[in-house]
Protein backbone atom coordinates (compact mmCIF):
# COMPACT_ATOMS: atom_id res chain seq x y z
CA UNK A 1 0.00 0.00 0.00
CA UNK A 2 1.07 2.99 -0.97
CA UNK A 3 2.21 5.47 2.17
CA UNK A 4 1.05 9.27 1.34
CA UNK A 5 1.45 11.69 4.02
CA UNK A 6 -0.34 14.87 4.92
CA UNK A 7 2.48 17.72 4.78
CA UNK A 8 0.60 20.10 6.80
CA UNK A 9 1.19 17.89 9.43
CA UNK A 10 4.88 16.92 10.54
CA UNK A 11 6.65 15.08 7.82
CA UNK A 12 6.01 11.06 7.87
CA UNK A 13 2.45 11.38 10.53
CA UNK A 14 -0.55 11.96 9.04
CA UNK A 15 -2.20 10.37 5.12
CA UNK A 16 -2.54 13.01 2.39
CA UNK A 17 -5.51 10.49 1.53
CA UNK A 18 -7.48 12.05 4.96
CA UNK A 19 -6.88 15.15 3.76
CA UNK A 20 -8.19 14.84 -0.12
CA UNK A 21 -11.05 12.51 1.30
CA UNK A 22 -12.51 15.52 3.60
CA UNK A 23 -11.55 17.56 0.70
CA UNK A 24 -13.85 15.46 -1.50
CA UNK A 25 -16.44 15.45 1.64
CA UNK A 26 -16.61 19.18 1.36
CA UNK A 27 -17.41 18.90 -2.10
CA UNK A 28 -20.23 16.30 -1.98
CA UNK A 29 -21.83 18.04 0.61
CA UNK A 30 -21.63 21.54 -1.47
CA UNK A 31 -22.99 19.95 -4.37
CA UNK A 32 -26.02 17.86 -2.01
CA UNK A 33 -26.62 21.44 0.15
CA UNK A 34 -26.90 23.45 -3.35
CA UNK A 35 -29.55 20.69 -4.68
CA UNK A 36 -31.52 20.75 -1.60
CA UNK A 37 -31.77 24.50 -1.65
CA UNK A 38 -32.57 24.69 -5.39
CA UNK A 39 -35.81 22.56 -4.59
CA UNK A 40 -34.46 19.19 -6.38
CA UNK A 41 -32.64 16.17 -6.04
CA UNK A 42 -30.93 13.87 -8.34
CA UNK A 43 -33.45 11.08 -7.40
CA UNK A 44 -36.47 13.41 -8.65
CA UNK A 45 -34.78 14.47 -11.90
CA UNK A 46 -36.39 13.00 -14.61
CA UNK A 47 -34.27 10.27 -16.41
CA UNK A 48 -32.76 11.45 -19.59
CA UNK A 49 -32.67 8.11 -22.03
CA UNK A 50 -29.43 7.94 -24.02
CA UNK A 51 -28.93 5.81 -27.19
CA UNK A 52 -26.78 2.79 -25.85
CA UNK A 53 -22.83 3.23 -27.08
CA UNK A 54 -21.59 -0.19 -29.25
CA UNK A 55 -18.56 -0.83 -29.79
CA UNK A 56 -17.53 -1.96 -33.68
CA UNK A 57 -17.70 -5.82 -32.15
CA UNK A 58 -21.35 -5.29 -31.06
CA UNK A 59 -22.07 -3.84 -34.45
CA UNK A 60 -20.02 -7.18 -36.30
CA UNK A 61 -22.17 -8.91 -34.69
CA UNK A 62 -25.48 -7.28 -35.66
CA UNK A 63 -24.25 -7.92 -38.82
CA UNK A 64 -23.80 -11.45 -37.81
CA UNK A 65 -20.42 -11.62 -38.78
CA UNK A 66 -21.08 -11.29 -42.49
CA UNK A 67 -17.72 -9.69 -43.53
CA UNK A 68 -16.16 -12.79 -42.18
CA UNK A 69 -17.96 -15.57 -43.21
CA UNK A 70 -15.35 -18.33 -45.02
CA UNK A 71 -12.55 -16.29 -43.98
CA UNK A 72 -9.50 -17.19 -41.93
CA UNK A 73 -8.87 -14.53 -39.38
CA UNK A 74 -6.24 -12.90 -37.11
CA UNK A 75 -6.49 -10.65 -34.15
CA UNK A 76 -4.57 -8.18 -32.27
CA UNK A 77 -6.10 -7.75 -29.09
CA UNK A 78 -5.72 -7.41 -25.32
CA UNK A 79 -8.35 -7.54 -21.90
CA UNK A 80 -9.87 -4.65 -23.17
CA UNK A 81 -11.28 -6.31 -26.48
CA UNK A 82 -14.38 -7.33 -25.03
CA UNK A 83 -18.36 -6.69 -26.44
CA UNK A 84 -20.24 -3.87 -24.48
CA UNK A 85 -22.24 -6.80 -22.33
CA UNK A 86 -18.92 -8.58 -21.64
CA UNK A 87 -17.90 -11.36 -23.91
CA UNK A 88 -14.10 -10.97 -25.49
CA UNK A 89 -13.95 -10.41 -29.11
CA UNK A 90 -11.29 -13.79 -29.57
CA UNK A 91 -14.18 -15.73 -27.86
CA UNK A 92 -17.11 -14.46 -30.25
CA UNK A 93 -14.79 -14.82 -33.41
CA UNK A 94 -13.97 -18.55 -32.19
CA UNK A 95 -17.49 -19.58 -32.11
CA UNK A 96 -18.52 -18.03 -34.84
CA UNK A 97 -19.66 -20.88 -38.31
CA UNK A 98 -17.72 -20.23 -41.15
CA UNK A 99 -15.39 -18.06 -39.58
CA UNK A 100 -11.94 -19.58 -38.81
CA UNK A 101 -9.90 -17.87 -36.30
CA UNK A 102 -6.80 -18.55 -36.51
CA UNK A 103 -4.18 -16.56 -34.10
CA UNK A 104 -3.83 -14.05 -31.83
CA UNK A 105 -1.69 -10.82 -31.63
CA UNK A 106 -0.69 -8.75 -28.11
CA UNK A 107 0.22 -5.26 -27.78
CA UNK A 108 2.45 -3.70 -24.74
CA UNK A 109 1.32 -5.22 -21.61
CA UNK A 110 0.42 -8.15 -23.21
CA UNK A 111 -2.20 -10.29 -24.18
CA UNK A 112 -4.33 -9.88 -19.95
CA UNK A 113 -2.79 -6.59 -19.68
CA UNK A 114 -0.85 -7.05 -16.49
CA UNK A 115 2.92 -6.81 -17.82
CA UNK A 116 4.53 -3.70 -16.61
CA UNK A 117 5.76 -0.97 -19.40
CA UNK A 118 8.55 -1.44 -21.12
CA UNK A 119 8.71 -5.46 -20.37
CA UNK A 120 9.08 -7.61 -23.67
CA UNK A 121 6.20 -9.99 -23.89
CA UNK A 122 7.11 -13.75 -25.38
CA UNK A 123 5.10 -15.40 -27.39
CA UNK A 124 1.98 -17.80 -25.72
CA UNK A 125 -0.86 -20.16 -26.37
CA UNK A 126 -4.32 -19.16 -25.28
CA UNK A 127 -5.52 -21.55 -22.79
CA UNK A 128 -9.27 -20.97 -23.24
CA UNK A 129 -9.09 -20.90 -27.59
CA UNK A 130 -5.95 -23.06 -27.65
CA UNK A 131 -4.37 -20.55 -30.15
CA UNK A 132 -1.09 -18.97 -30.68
CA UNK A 133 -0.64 -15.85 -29.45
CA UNK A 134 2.20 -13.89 -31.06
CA UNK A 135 3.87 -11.09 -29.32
CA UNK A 136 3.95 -7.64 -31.07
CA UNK A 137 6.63 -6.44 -28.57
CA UNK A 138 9.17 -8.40 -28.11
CA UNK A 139 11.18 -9.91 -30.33
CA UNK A 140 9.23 -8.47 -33.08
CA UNK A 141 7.07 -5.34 -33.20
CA UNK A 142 4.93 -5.95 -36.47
CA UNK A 143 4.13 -9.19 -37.47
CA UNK A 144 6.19 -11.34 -39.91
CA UNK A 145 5.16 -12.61 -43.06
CA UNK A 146 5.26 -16.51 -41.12
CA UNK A 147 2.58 -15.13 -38.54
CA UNK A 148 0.45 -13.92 -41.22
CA UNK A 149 0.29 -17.22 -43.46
CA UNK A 150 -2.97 -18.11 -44.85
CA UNK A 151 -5.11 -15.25 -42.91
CA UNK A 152 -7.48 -13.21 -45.22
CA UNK A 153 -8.18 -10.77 -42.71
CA UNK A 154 -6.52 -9.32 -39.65
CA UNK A 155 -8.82 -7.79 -36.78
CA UNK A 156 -7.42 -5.00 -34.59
CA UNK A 157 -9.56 -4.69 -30.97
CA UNK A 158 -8.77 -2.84 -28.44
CA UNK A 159 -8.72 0.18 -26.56
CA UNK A 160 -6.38 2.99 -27.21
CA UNK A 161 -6.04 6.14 -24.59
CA UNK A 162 -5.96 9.40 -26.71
CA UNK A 163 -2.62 9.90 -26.55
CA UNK A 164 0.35 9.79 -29.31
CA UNK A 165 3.04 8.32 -26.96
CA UNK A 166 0.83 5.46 -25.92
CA UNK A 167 2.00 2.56 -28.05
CA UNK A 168 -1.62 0.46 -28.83
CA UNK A 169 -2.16 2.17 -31.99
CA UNK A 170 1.59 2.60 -33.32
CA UNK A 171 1.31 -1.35 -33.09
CA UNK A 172 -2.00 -0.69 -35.34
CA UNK A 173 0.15 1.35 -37.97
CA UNK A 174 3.24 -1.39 -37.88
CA UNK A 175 0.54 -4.29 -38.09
CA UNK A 176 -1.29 -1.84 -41.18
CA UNK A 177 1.76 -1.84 -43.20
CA UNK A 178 2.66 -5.51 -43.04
CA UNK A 179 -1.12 -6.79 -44.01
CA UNK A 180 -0.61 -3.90 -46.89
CA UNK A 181 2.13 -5.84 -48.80
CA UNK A 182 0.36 -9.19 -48.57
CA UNK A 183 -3.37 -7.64 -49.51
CA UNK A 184 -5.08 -8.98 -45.99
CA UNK A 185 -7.77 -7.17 -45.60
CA UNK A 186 -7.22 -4.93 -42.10
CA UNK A 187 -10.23 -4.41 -40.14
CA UNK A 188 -10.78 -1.89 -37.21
CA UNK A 189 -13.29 -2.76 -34.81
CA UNK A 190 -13.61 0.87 -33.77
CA UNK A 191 -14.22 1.75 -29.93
CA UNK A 192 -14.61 6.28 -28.48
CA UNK A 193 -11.58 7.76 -27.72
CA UNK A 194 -12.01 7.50 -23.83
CA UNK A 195 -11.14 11.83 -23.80
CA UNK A 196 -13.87 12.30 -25.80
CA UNK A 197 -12.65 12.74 -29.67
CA UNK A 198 -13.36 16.84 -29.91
CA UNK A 199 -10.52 18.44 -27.73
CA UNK A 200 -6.99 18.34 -29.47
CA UNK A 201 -4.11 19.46 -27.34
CA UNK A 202 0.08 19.51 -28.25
CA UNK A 203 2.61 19.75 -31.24
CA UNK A 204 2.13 18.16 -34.11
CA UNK A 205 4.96 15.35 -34.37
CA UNK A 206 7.71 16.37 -36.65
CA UNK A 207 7.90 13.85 -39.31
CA UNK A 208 11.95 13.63 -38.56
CA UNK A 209 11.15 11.91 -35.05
CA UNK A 210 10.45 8.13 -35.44
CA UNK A 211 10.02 6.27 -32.60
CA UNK A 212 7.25 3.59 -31.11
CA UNK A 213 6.37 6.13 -29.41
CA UNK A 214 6.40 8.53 -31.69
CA UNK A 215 5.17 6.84 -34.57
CA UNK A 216 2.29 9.55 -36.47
CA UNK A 217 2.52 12.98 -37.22
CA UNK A 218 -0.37 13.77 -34.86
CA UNK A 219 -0.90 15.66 -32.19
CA UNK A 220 -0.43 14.63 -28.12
CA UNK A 221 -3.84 14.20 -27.89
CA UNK A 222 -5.07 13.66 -31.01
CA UNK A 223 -8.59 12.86 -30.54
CA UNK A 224 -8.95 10.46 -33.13
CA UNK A 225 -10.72 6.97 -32.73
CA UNK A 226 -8.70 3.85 -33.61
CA UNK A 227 -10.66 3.46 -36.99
CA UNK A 228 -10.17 7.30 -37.65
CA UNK A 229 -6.46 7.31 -36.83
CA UNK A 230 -6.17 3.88 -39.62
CA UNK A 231 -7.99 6.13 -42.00
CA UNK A 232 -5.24 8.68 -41.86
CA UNK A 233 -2.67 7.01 -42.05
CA UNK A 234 -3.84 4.52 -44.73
CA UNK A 235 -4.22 7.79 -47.18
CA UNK A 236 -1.10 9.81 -45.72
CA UNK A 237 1.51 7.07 -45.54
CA UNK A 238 -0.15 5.47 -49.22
CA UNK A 239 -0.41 2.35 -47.32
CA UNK A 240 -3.28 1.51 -50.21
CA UNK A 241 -4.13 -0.90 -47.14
CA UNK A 242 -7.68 -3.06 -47.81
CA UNK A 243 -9.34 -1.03 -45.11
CA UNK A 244 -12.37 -1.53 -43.34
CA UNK A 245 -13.91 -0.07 -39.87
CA UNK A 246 -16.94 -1.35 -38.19
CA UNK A 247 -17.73 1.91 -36.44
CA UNK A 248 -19.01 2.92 -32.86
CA UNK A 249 -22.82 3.87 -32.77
CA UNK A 250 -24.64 6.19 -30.24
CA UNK A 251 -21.17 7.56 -29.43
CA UNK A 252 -20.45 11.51 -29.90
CA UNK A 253 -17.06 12.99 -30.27
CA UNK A 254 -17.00 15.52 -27.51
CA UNK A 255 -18.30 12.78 -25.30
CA UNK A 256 -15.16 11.64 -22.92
CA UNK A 257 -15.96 8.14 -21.15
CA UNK A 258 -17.61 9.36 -18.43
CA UNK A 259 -20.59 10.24 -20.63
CA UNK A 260 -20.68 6.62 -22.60
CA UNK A 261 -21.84 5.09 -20.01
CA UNK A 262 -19.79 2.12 -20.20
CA UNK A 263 -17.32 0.58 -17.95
CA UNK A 264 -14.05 1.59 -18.33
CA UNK A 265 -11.42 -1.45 -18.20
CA UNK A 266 -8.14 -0.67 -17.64
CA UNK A 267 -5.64 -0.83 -20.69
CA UNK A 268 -2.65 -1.31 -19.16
CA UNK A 269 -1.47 -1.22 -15.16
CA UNK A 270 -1.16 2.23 -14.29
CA UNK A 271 -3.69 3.56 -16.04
CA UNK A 272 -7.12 2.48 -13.79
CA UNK A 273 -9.57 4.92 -14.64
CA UNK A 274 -10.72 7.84 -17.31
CA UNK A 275 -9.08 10.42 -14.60
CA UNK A 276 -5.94 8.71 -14.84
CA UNK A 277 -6.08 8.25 -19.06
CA UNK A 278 -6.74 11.89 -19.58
CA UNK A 279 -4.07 13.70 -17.32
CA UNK A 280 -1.67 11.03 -18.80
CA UNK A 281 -1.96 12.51 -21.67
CA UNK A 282 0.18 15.46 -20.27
CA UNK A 283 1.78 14.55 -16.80
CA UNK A 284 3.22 11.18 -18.83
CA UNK A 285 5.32 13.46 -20.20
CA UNK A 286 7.44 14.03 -17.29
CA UNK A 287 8.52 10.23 -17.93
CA UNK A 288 10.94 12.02 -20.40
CA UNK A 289 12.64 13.29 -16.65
CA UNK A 290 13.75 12.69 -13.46
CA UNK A 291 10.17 13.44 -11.91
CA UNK A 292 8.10 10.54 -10.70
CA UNK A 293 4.52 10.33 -12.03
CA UNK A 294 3.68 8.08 -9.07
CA UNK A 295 4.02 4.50 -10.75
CA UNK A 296 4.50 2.51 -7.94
CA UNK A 297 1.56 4.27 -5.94
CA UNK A 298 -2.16 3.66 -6.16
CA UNK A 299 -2.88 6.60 -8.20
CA UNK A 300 -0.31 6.90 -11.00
CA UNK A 301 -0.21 9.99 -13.53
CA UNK A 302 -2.78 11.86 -10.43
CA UNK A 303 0.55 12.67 -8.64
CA UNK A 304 4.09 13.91 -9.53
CA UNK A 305 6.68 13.87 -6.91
CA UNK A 306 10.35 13.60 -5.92
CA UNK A 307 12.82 13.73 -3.30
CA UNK A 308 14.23 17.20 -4.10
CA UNK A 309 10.66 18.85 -4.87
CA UNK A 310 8.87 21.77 -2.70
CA UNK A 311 5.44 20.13 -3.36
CA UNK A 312 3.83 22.44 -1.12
CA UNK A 313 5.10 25.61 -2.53
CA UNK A 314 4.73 24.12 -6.39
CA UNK A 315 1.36 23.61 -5.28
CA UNK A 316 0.68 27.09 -4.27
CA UNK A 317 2.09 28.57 -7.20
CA UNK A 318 -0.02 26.47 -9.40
CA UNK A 319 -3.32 27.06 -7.99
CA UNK A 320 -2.11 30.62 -8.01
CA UNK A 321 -2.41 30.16 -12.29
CA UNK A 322 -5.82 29.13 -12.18
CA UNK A 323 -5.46 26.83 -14.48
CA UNK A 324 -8.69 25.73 -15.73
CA UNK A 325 -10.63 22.47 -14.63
CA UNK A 326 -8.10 21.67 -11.80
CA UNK A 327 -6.41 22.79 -8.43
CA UNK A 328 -3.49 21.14 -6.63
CA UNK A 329 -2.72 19.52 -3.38
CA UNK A 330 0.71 19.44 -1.93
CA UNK A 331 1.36 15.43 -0.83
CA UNK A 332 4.22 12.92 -0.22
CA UNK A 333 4.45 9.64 -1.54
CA UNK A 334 6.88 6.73 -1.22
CA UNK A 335 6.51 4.95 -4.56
CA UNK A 336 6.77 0.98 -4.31
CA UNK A 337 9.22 0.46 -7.56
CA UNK A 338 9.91 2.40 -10.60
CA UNK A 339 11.59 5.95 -10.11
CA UNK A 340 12.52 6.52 -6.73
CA UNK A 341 11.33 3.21 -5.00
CA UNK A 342 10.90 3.30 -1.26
CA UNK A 343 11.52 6.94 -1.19
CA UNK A 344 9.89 9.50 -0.27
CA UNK A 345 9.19 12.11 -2.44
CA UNK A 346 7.57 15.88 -1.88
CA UNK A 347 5.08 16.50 -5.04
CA UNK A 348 1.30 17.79 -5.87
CA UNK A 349 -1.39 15.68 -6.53
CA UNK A 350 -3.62 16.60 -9.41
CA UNK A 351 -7.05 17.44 -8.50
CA UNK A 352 -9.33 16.93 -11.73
CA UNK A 353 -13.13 19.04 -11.13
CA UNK A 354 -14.19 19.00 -14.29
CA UNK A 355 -12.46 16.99 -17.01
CA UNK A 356 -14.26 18.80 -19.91
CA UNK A 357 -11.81 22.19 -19.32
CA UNK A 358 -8.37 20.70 -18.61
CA UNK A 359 -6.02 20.68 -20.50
CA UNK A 360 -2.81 18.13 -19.49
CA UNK A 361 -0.18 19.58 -22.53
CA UNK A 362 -0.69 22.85 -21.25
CA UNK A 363 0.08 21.47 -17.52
CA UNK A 364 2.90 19.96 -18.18
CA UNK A 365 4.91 23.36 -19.72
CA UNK A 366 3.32 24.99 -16.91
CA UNK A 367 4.73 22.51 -14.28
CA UNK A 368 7.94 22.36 -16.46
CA UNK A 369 8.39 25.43 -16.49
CA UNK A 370 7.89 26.11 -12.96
CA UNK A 371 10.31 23.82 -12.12
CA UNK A 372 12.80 25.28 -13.58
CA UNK A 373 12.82 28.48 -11.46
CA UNK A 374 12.10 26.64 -8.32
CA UNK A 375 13.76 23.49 -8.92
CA UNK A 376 17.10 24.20 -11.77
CA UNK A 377 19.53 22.37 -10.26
CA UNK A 378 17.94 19.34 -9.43
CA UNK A 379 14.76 19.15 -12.44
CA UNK A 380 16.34 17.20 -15.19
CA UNK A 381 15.09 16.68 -18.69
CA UNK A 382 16.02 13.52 -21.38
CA UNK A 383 16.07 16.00 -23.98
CA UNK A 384 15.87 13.00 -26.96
CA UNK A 385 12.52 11.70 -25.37
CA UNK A 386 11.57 14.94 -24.17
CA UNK A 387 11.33 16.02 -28.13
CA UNK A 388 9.35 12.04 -28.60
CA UNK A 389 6.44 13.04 -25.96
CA UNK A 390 6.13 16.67 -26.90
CA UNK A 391 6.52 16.44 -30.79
CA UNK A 392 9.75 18.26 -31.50
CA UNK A 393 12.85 20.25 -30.45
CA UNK A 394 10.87 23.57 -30.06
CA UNK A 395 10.09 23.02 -26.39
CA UNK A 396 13.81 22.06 -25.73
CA UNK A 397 14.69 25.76 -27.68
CA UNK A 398 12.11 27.80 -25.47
CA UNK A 399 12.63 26.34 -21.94
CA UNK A 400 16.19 26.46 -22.36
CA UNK A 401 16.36 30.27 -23.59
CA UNK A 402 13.99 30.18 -20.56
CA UNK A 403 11.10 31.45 -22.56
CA UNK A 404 7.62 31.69 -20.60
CA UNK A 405 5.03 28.81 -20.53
CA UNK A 406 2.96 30.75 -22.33
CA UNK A 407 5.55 31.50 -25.58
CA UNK A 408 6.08 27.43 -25.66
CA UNK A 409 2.05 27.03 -25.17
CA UNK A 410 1.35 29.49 -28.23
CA UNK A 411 3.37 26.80 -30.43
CA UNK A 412 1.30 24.18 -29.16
CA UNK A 413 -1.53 25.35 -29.63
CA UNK A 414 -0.87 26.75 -33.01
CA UNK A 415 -0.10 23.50 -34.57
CA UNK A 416 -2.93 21.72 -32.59
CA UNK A 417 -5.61 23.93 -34.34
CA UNK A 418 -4.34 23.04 -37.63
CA UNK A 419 -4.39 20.16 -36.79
CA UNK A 420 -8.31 20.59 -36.37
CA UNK A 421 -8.18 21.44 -39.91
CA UNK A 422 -6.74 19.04 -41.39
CA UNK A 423 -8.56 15.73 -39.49
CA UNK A 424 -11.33 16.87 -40.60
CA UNK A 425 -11.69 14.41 -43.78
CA UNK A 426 -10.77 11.51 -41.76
CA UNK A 427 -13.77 12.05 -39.09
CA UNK A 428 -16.57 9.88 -38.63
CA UNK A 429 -18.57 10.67 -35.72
């Protein structure tokens, strides 16, 4: 369990969770007090019906798998490649007549989700299905021409995060361009963006960066669905992929997953919930440093930290920005492994009230850049993935000619609304 202290109180005495629990108390009992006095409850508001979201595998199988039928399939998929009532997509393909399914593919984290970032994944065999399950990052990132043998189509189902750096949908693009040269047909079962597909945010990635990280010329947060994003790149790359998407229905772009009303499953370890996915989307950018983002905690990405930060007086001077849709708590955490394991570390912890107005790129050059006056001996930055998570070397020119957050946020958000712009052929919800 994760120990987080209270620093108002003397240092290693009191949980920071006490404190951001009455917090939250305070808050519920605003919210109930104002309802009360406003002559209405939420139990007396009349129910507002909302067409169901389904995901592209709910849809294949309205269609009763008809796209399939007397093909041999392949599918890349992980926990989260499951039917909006439960069932896993590899369990509805394998029952499926006249459909042969014939392997399996699994991203980062592998094939359950439960491998740690960065840890290779070997290849398996299903125990439920009994089929192979190829790694896509291990030994091999794409699959080989061996793995692809007698398969007409190749399925990709699962859910991405919204963000460029996560690597689910550069294993997409890799998988995209092998099926390409061996005309497979690639099919996108197509799931929401879980921060809501309307709200782009961050630099444009310069085409000279290549990375699996950094594998589109998107933005940060790009706000693309899967199927959207294998548009794109199928006409912008000349892929000349055989394409198709079974689309999402009842799902609306500026709808984050909060509003879906679906469960959310977690896509990989550290990210548990939509609070978590959406300010990854900026504070995983400070795994480009030597600040932790709280992996190793119970509440990674809602936390930075280390040993040499002020957290309280960060805190205060970034409430003092009003940034919008958030405030700040100063805490201390001990993380249990990754960056500073079993030490304690002085940090903030990222209170989200309402997830429609933040905006994570723009906190991290705030942060950033506040830790640079407070913190420039100690705040260090990997300046090679710095420029992978952020798009380019711009933000490595301004915060070292110790240019204000707001010059480096005017580039940002300059190429983010072009960005607007130009996605605009590629939408389909």
């Amino acid at each position: 369990m994760t120990a987080e202290i209270n620093p108002f109180e003397e240092f290693g005495r009191t949980e920071a969770s006490g404190y951001n629990r009455l917090v939250r108390t305070i808050v519920v009992i605003t919210i109930a007090s104002l309802t009360f006095l406003m002559g209405s409850s939420p139990a007396a508001a009349a129910p507002v019906e909302k067409t169901p979201v389904l995901f592209g595998i709910d849809n294949l199988k309205n269609q009763q798998f008809a796209p399939l039928k007397g093909k041999q399939v392949g599918l890349i998929t992980n926990q989260t490649g499951v039917s909006s009532r439960g069932p896993s997509t590899a369990d509805l393909l394998a029952k499926v007549p006249g459909v042969k399914l014939i392997a399996l593919f699994s991203p980062e984290h592998g094939i359950r989700g439960t491998s740690e970032h960065g840890q290779p994944i070997g290849d398996t065999v299903d125990p439920k299905i009994h089929l192979p399950v190829y790694s896509l990052y291990g030994a091999t990132q794409r699959p080989l021409p061996e793995m692809l043998n007698a398969m007409d189509v190749l399925i990709f189902d699962m859910q991405d995060v919204g963000v460029r750096y996560y690597t689910y949908l550069a294993t997409m693009g890799m998988a995209m361009e092998a099926v390409a040269k061996r005309g497979i047909t690639f099919m996108v079962l197509d799931r929401p963006n879980p921060l809501g597909g309307a709200i782009v945010e961050g630099q444009v990635l310069d085409p000279r960066i290549r990375h699996f990280t950094a594998y589109y010329s998107i933005p940060v947060r790009h706000g693309f669905t899967a199927g959207e994003l294998a548009g794109w790149y199928n006409k912008t790359a000349n892929l000349n992929a055989n394409l198709q998407v079974i689309p999402v229905t009842g799902w609306k772009r500026e709808e984050p997953w909060s509003e879906t009303g679906l469960t959310f499953i977690p896509p990989s370890p550290n990210i548990q919930n939509p609070v978590a996915a959406l300010l990854y989307s900026g504070i995983g950018m400070f795994e480009a440093t030597n600040v932790s983002v709280g992996r190793g905690t119970d509440t990674p990405f809602e936390h930075i930290g280390a040993p040499w930060m002020n957290g309280k007086l960060l805190a205060e001077r970034l409430n003092q920005l009003k940034l919008p849709g958030v405030t700040f708590l100063p805490t201390i955490f001990s993380p249990e492994k990754d960056l500073y394991e079993s030490r304690l570390c002085s940090g903030v912890r990222i209170v989200v009230i309402d997830p429609q107005q933040v905006r994570p790129v723009d906190l991290f050059a705030q942060i950033a850049c506040l830790l640079r006056e407070l913190s420039p001996k100690d705040f260090q930055l990997r300046w090679l993935e710095v420029a992978r998570v952020t798009g380019s070397q711009d933000f490595e020119h301004l915060y070292q000619q110790n240019r204000p957050a707001a010059e480096i946020l005017e580039v940002f958000h300059k190429s983010a609304e072009q960005f607007l712009s130009d996605r605009k052929a590629f939408l389909l919800y």
